[in-house]
Protein backbone atom coordinates (compact mmCIF):
# COMPACT_ATOMS: atom_id res chain seq x y z
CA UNK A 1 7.65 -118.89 -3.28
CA UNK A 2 10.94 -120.54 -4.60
CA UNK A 3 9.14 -121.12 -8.30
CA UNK A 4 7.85 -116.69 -8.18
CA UNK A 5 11.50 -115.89 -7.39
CA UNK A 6 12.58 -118.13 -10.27
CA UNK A 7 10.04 -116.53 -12.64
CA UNK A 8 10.62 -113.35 -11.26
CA UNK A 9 14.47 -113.72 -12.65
CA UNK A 10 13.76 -115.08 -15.86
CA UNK A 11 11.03 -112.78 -16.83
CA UNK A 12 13.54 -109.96 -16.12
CA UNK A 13 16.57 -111.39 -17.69
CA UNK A 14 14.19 -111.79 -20.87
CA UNK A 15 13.79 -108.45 -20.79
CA UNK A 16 16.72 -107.33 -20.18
CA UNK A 17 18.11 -109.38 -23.25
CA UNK A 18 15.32 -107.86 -25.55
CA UNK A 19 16.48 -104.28 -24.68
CA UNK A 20 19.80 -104.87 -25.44
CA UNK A 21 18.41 -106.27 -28.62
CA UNK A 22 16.62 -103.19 -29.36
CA UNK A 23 17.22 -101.34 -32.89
CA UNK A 24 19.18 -97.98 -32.68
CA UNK A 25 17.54 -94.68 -34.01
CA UNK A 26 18.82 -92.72 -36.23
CA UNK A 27 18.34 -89.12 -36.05
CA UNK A 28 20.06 -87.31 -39.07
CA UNK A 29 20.38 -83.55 -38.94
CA UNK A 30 22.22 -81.88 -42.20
CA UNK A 31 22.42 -78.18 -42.55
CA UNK A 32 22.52 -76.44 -46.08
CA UNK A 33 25.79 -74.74 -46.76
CA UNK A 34 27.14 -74.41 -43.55
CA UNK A 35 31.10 -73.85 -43.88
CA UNK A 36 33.09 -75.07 -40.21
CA UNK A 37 34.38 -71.67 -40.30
CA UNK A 38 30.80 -70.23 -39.06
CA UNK A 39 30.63 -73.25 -36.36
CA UNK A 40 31.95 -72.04 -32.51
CA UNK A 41 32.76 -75.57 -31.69
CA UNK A 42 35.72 -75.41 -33.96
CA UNK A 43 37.38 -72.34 -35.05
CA UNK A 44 34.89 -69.55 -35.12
CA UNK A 45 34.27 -68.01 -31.84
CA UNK A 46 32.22 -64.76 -33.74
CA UNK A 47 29.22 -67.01 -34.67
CA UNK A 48 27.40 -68.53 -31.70
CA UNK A 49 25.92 -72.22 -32.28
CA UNK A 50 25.14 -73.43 -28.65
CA UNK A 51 22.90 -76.50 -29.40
CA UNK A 52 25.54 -77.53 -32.14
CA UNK A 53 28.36 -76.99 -29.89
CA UNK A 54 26.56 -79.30 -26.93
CA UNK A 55 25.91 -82.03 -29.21
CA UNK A 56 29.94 -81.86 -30.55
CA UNK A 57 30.51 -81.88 -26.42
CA UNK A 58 28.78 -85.17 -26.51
CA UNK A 59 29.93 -86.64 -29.05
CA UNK A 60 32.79 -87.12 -31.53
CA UNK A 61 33.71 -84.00 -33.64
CA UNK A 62 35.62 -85.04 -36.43
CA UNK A 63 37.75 -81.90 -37.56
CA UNK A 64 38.90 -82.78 -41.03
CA UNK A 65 36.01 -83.98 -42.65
CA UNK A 66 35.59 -82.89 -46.60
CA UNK A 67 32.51 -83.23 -49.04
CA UNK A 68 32.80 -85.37 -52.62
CA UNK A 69 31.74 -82.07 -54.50
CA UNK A 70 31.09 -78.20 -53.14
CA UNK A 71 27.22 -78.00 -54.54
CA UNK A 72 24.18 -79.28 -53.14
CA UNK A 73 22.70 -81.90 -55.68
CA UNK A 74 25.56 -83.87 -56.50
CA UNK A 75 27.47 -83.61 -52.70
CA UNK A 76 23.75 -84.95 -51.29
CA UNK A 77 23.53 -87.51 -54.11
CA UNK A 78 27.02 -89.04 -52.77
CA UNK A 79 26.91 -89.47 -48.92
CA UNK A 80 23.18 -90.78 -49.80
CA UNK A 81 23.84 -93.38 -52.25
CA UNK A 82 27.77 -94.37 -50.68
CA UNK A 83 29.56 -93.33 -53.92
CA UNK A 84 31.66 -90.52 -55.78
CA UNK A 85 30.86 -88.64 -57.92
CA UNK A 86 33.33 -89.50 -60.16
CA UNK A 87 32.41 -93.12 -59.84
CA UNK A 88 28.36 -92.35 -60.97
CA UNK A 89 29.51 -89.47 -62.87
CA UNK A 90 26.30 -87.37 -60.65
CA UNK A 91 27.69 -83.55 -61.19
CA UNK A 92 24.20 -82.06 -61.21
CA UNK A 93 21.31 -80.83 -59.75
CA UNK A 94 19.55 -85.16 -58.90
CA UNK A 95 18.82 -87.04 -56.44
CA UNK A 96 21.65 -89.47 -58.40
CA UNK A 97 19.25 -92.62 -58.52
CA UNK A 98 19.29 -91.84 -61.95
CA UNK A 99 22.64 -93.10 -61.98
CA UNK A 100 22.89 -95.69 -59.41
CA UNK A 101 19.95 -97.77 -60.60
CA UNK A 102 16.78 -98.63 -59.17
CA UNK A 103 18.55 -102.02 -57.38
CA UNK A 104 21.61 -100.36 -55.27
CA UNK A 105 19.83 -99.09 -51.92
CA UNK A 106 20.60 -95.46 -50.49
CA UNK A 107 21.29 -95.09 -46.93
CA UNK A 108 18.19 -94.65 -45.55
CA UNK A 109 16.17 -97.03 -48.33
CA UNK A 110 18.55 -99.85 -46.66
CA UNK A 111 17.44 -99.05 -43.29
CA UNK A 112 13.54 -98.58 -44.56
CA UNK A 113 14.30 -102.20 -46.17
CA UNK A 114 15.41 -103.81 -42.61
CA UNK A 115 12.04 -102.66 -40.82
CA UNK A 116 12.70 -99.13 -39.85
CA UNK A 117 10.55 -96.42 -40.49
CA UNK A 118 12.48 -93.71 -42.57
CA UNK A 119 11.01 -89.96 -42.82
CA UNK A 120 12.28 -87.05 -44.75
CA UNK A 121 11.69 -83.55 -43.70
CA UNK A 122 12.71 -81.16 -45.93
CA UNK A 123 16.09 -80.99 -47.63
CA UNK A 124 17.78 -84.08 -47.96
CA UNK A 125 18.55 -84.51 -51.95
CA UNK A 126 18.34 -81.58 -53.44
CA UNK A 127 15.89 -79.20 -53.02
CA UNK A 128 16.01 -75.75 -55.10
CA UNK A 129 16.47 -73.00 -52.52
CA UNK A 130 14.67 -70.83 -52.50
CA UNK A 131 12.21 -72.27 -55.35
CA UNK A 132 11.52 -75.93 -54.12
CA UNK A 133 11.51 -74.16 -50.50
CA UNK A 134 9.02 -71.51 -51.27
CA UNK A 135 6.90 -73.96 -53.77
CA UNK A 136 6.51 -76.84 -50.96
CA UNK A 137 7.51 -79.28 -53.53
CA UNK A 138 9.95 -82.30 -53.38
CA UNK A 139 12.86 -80.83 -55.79
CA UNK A 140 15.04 -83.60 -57.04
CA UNK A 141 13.68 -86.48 -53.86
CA UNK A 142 14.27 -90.05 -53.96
CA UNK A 143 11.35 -91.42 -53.61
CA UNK A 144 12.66 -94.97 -52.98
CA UNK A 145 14.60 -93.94 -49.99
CA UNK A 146 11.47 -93.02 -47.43
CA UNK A 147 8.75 -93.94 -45.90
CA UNK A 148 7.10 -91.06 -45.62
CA UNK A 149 8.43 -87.61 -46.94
CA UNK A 150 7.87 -84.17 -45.14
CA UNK A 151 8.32 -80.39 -46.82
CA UNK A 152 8.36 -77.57 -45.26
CA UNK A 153 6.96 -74.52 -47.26
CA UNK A 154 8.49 -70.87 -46.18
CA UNK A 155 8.73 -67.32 -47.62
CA UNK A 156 12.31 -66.76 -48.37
CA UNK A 157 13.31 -63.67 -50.06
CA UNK A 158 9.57 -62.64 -49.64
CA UNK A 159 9.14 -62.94 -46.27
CA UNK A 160 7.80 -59.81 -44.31
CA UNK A 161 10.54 -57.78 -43.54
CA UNK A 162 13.30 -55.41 -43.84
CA UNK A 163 15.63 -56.66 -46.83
CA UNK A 164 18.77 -55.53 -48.92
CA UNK A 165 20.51 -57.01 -51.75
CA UNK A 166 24.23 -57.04 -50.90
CA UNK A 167 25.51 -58.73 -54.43
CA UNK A 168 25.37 -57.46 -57.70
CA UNK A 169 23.87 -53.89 -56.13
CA UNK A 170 26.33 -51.22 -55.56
CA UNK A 171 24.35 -48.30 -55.62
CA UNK A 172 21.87 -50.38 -53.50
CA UNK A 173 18.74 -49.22 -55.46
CA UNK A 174 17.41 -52.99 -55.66
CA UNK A 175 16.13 -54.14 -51.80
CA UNK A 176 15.82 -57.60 -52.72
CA UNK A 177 15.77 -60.35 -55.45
CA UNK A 178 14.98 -63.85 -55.71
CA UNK A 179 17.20 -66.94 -56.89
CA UNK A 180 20.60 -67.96 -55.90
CA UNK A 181 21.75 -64.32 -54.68
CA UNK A 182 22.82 -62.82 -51.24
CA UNK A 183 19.46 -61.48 -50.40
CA UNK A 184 19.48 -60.12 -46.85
CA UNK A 185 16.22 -60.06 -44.89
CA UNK A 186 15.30 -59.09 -41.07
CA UNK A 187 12.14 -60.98 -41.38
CA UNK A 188 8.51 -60.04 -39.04
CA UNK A 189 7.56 -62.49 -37.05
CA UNK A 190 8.71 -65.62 -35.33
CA UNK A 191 10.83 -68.61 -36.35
CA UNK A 192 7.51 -70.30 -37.85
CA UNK A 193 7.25 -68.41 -40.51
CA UNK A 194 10.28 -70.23 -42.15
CA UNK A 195 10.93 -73.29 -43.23
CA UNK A 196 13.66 -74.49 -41.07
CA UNK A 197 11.46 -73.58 -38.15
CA UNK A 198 8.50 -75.56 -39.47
CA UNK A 199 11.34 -78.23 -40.34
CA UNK A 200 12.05 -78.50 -36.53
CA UNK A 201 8.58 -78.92 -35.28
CA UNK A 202 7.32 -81.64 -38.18
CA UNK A 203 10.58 -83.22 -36.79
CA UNK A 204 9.90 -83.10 -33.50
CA UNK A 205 6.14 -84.31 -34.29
CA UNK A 206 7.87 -87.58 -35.83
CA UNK A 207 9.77 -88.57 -33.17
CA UNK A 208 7.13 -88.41 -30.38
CA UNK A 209 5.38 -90.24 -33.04
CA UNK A 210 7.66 -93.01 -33.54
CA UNK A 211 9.38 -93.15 -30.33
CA UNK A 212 8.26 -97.02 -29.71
CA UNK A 213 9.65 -98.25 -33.29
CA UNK A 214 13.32 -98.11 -34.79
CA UNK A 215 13.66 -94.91 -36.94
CA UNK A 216 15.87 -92.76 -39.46
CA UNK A 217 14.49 -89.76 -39.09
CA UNK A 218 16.49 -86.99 -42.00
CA UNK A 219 16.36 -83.29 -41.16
CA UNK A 220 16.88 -81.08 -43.36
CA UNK A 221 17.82 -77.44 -42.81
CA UNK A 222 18.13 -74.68 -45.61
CA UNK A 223 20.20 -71.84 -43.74
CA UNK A 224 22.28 -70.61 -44.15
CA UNK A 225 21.82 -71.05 -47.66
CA UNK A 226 21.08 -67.91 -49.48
CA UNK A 227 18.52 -65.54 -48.98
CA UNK A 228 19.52 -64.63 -45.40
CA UNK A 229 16.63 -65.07 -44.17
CA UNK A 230 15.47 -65.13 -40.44
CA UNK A 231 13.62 -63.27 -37.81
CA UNK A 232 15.10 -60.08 -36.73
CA UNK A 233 16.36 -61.12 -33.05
CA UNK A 234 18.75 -63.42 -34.68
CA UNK A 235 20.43 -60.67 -36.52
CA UNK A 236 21.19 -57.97 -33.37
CA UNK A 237 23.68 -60.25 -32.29
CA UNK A 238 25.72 -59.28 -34.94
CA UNK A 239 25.87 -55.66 -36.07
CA UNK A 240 27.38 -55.94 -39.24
CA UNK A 241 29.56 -52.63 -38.51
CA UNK A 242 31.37 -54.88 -36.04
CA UNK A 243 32.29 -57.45 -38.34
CA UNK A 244 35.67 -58.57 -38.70
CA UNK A 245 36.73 -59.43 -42.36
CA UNK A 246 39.05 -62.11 -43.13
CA UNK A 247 42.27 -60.84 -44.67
CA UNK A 248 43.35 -60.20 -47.81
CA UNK A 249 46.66 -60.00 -49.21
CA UNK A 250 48.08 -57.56 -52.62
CA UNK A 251 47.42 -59.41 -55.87
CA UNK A 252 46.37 -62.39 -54.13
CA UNK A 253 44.34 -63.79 -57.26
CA UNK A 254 47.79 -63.33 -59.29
CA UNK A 255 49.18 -66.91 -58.50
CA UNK A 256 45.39 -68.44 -58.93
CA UNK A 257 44.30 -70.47 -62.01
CA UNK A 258 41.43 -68.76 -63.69
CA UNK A 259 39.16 -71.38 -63.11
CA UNK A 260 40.08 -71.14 -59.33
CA UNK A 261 38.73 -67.77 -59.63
CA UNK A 262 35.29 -68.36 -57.68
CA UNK A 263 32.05 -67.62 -59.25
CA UNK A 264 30.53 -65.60 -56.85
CA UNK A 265 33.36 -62.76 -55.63
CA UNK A 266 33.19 -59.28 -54.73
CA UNK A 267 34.61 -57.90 -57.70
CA UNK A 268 32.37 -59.52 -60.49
CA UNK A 269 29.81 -59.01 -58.28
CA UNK A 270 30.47 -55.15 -57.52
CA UNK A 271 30.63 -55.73 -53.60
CA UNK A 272 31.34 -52.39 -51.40
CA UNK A 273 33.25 -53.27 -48.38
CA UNK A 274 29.55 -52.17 -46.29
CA UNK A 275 28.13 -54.83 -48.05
CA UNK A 276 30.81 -57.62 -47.33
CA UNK A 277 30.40 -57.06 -43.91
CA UNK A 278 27.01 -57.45 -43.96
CA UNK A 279 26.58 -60.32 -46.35
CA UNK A 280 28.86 -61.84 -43.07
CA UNK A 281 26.97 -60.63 -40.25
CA UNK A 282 23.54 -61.80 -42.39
CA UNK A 283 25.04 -65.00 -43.02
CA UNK A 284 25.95 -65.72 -38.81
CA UNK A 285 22.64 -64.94 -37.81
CA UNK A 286 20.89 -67.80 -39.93
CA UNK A 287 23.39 -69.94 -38.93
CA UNK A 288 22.21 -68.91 -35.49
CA UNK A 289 18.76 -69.28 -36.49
CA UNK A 290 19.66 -72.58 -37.55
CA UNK A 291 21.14 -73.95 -34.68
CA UNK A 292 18.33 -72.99 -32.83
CA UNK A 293 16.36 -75.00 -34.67
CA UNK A 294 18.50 -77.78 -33.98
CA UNK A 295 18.50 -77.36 -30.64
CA UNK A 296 14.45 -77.96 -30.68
CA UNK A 297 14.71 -81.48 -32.31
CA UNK A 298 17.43 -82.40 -29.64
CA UNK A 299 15.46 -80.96 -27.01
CA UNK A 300 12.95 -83.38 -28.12
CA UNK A 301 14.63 -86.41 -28.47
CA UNK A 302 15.92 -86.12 -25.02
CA UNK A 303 12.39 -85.27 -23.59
CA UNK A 304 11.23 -88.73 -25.94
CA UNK A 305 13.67 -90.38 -23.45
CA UNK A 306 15.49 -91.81 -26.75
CA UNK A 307 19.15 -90.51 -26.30
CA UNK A 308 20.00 -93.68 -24.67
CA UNK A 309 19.19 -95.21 -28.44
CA UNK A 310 19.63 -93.06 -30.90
CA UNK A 311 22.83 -92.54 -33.07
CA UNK A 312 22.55 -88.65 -33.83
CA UNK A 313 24.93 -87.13 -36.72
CA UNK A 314 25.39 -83.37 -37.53
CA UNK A 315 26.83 -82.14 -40.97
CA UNK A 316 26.14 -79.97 -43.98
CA UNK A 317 26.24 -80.58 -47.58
CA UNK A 318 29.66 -78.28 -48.14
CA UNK A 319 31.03 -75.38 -46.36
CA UNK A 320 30.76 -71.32 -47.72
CA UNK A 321 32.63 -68.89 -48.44
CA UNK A 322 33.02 -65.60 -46.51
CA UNK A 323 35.30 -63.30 -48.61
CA UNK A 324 38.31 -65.20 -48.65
CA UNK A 325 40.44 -63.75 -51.25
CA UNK A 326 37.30 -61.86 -51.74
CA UNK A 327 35.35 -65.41 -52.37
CA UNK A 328 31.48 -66.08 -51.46
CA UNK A 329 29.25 -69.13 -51.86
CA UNK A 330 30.36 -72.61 -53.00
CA UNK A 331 31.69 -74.92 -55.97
CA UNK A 332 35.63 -73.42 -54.92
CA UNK A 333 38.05 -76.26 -53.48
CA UNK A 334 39.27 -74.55 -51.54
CA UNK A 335 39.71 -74.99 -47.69
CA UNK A 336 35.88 -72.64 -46.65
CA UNK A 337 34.08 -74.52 -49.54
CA UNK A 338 35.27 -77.75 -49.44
CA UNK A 339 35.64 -78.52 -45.62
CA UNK A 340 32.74 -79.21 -43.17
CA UNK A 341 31.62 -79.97 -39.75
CA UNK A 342 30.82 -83.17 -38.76
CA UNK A 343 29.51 -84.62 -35.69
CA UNK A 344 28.82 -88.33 -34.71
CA UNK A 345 27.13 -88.97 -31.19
CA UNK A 346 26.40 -92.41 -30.35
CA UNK A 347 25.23 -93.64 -26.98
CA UNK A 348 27.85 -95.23 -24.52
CA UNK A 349 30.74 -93.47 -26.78
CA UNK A 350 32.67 -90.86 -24.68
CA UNK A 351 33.01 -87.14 -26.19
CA UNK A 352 35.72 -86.63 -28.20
CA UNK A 353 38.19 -84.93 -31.10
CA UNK A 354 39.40 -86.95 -34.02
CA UNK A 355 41.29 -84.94 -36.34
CA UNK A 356 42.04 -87.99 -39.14
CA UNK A 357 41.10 -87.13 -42.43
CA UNK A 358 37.18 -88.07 -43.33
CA UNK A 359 34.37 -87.65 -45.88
CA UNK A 360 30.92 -87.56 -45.71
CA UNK A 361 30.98 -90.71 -48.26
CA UNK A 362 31.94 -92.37 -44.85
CA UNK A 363 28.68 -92.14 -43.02
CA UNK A 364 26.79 -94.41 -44.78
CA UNK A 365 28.76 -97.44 -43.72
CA UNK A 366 29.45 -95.95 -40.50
CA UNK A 367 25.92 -95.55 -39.07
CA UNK A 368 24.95 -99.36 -40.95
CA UNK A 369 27.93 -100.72 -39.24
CA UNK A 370 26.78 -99.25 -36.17
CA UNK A 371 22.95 -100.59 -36.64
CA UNK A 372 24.18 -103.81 -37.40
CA UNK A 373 23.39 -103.73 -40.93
CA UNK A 374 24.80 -105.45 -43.86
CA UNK A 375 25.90 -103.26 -46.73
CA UNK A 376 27.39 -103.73 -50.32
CA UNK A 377 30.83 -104.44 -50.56
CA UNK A 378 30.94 -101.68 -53.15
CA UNK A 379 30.16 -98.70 -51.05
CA UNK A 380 33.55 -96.40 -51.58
CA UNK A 381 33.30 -94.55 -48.00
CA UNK A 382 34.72 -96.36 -44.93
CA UNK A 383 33.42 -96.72 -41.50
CA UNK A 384 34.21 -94.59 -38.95
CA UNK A 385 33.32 -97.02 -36.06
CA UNK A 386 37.20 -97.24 -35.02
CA UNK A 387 37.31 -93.84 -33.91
CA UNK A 388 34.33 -93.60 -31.73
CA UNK A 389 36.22 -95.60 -29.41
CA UNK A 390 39.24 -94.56 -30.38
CA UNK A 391 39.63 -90.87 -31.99
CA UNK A 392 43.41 -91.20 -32.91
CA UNK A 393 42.26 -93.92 -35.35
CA UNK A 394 43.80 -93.20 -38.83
CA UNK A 395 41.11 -93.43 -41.37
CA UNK A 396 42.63 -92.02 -44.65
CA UNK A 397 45.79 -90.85 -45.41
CA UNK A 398 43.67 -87.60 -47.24
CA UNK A 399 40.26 -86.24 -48.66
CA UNK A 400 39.23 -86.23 -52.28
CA UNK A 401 36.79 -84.12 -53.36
CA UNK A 402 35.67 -83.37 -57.14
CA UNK A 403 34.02 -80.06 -58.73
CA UNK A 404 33.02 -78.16 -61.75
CA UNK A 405 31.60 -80.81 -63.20
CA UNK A 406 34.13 -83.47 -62.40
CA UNK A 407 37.08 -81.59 -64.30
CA UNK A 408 38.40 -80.24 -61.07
CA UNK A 409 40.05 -82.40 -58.37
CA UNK A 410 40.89 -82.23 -54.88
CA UNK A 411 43.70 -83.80 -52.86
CA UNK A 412 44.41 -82.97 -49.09
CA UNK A 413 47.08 -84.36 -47.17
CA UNK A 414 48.28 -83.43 -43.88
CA UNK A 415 50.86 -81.10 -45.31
CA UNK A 416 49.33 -80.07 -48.69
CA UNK A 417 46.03 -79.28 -50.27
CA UNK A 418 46.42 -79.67 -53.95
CA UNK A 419 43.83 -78.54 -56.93
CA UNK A 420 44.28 -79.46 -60.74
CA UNK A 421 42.10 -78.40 -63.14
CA UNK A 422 41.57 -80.96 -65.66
CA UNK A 423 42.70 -84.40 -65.89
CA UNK A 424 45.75 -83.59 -67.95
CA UNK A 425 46.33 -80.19 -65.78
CA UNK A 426 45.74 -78.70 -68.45
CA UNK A 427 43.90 -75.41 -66.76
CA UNK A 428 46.17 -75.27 -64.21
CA UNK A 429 47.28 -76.00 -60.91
CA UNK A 430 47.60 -75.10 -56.83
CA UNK A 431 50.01 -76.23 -54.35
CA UNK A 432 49.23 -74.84 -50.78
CA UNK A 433 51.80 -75.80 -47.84
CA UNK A 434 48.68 -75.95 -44.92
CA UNK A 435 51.12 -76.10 -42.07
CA UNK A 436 52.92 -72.86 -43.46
CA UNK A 437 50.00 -71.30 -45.00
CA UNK A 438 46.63 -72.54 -44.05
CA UNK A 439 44.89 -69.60 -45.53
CA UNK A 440 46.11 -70.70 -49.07
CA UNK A 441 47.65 -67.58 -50.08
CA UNK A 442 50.49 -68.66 -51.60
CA UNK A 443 50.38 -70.81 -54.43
CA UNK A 444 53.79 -72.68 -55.01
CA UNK A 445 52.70 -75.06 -58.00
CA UNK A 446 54.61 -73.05 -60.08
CA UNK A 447 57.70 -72.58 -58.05
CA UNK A 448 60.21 -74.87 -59.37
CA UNK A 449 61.53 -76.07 -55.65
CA UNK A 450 58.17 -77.85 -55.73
CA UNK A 451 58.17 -80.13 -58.48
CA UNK A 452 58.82 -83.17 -57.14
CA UNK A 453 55.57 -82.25 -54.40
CA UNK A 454 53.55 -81.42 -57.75
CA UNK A 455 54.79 -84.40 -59.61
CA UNK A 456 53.58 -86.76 -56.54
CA UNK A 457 50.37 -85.42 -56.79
CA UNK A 458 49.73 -86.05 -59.89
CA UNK A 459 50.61 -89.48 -59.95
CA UNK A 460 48.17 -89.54 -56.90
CA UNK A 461 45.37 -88.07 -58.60
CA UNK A 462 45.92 -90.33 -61.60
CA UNK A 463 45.73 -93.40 -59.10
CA UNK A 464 42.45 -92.32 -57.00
CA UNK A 465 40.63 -91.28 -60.20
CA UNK A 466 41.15 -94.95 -61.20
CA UNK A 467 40.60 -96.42 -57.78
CA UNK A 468 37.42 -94.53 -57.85
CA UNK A 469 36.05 -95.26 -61.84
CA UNK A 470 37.27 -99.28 -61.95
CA UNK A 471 34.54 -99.90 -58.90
CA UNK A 472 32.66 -102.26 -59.86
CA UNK A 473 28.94 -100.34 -59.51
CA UNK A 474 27.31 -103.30 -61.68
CA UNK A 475 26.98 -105.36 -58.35
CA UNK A 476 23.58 -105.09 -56.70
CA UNK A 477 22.71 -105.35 -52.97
């Protein structure tokens, strides 16, 4: 009896040491041009993300996170491979292996190469959308980085439906057109027709799958990247005559550089004030449709009895414009387009805020740090780890983030947010006091009581831009 009892505990201390042992998940979830502004766990209480929301109860919402460059290839390119863009010189529409090198591992390809099985679904490089969406094809994919790789065909501006062009269409006599354009449609049907709700269920397929093996699972959403796309139900919510624009102020593009001028904006584009309101309203209910989405994968994982062990992070590729200063879309550095929401939940970690300055270059080392994982020394983000236990944690003293094909530069401190255009300033410059003005109305680069601010900055700029280039990239894993 004595020598069962003894067995008995040994067996079960085994055990218990193996589960400790036991590899943590990864479950990835990355939206496509999702600005914080549209997110109700921070600041925007109009557009209602509930299963977004829960997970940023849960875990740690990081408030101040920025992007390395406002566009999808070369913003995807970065947090994947754990470099600027600046340092690979990846400004376009890649995956950005192209420039890394077949040796230097990705995120995922690291945790592939220590035994886990990694799965795409969807849009994780970039992905043309809607083209590579409505082809079913891989778009600009990194082969190297999965184990197996998922895509998830839909409709897009074709889908069944009633639709309006709100961009470029005054008169409204054109109901809908394809490419990168505000297309709005109130689509037939049920989430399935779309990708993003095919997305959730091939997700949700993989982890039931794969529940008894470590896994990175990447999911990839494409809304609320334009068209507007989503079944009707999502869009009664929001009667567009109810929106509530965001305001403007007299000759507010007066003090702005001409390159700051964004490339999408309701007076190139011809915009009536109907159509800005729906373009908004359009835009909230695919977030909405999007979040529901998310809440399906999460709903799964829980029912897979894997939240205990699975590190779960929520983010998009840039933020969006909504007709500030009568902006739309990306590429702008400004606060809408270069800001986004990030959330890191990781089991035993209590729910909380941390409002220090972040990037999404930082979750590469953050999530290997938190498997356990040995990466290269080289890797320019930093981890995060600190403030899961700690959310007051300092990370970085501000965000950098790069645009128009490198030539444009962003610097955000807790006081300022400052934008040169060109190297040698050449195009210009903005100063924005964000504790005065958060809205960036005012531009004060120009106003002479400000020149020692400006001066500061660019000796700053000069400094990161070198910090950044003289990494030495040539150093395999």
């Amino acid at each position: 009896m004595f020598k069962k009892v003894i067995v008995f505990i040994f067996l079960t201390s085994t055990l218990t040491c193996a589960q400790q042992k036991k590899k943590p998940n990864v479950l990835f979830i990355i939206a496509d041009d999702l600005t914080t502004t549209a997110v109700s766990a921070y600041e925007n209480k109009a557009c209602k993300t509930p299963n977004i929301d829960k997970l940023a109860s849960e875990g740690v919402k990081y408030t101040r996170t920025y992007c390395q460059y406002p566009v999808c290839g070369p913003s995807r390119a970065s947090f994947m491979s754990g470099y600027y863009p600046t340092a690979t010189t990846t400004y376009g529409y890649v995956s950005g292996r192209e420039n890394i090198g077949p040796d230097r591992k990705t995120w995922s390809q690291l945790f592939k190469d220590n035994g886990y099985y990694t799965a795409r679904v969807s849009k994780i490089y970039h992905m043309g959308v809607p083209i590579d969406i409505e082809r079913g094809s891989n778009g600009q994919d990194d082969e190297a980085s999965w184990t197996e790789r998922f895509n998830s065909k839909g409709p897009e501006w074709t889908a069944e439906g009633d639709a309006e062009l709100v961009q470029g269409n005054p008169d409204g006599t054109l109901p809908r057109a394809g490419g990168n354009v505000m297309t709005i449609v109130k689509a037939n049907g049920d989430d399935l027709v779309h990708s993003d709700g095919k997305t959730a269920i091939k997700a949700s397929e993989l982890i039931r799958a794969h529940k008894n093996e470590p896994f990175f699972i990447a999911v990839g959403f494409v809304r609320p990247h334009v068209p507007f796309v989503a079944p009707k139900e999502y869009f009664e919510p929001y009667p567009y005559k109810k929106t509530v624009m965001p305001k403007q102020i007299e000759n507010d593009w007066d003090d702005i550089p001409e390159r700051g001028i964004n490339y999408v904006n309701s007076v190139k584009h011809k915009m009536t004030a109907e159509q800005e309101k729906k373009a908004i309203a359009a835009y909230y209910a695919s977030v909405s449709y999007m979040d529901a989405q998310v809440g399906k994968v999460l709903k799964t994982l829980e029912e897979a009895g894997l939240e205990d062990n699975t590190i779960v992070i929520f983010t998009s590729d840039h933020g969006f414009h909504l007709g500030e200063h009568r902006f739309w879309m990306k590429v702008s550095l400004h606060e809408e387009s270069a800001r986004v929401p990030m959330i890191i939940k990781v089991p035993g970690k209590k729910p909380a805020a941390c409002h220090s300055f972040t990037e999404l270059v930082d979750m590469y080392p953050t999530v290997a740090e938190l498997a356990g994982l040995k990466t290269s020394k080289n890797l320019q983000g930093k981890s995060l780890v600190q403030t899961l236990d700690n959310p007051g944690h300092k990370v970085r003293d501000m965000a950098f983030s790069v645009s128009q094909g490198g030539k444009t530069f962003l610097l955000r401190t807790e006081k300022w947010a400052y934008i040169q255009y060109d190297e040698d300033a050449g195009s210009g410059i903005e100063l924005f006091d964000m504790e005065k003005d958060p809205k960036q109305y005012y531009n004060l680069a120009e106003d002479s009581k400000y020149m020692d601010v400006v001066d500061d900055f660019k000796r700053k700029l000069k400094e990161k831009l070198q910090e950044v280039r003289t990494n030495d990239l040539g150093i395999a894993y």
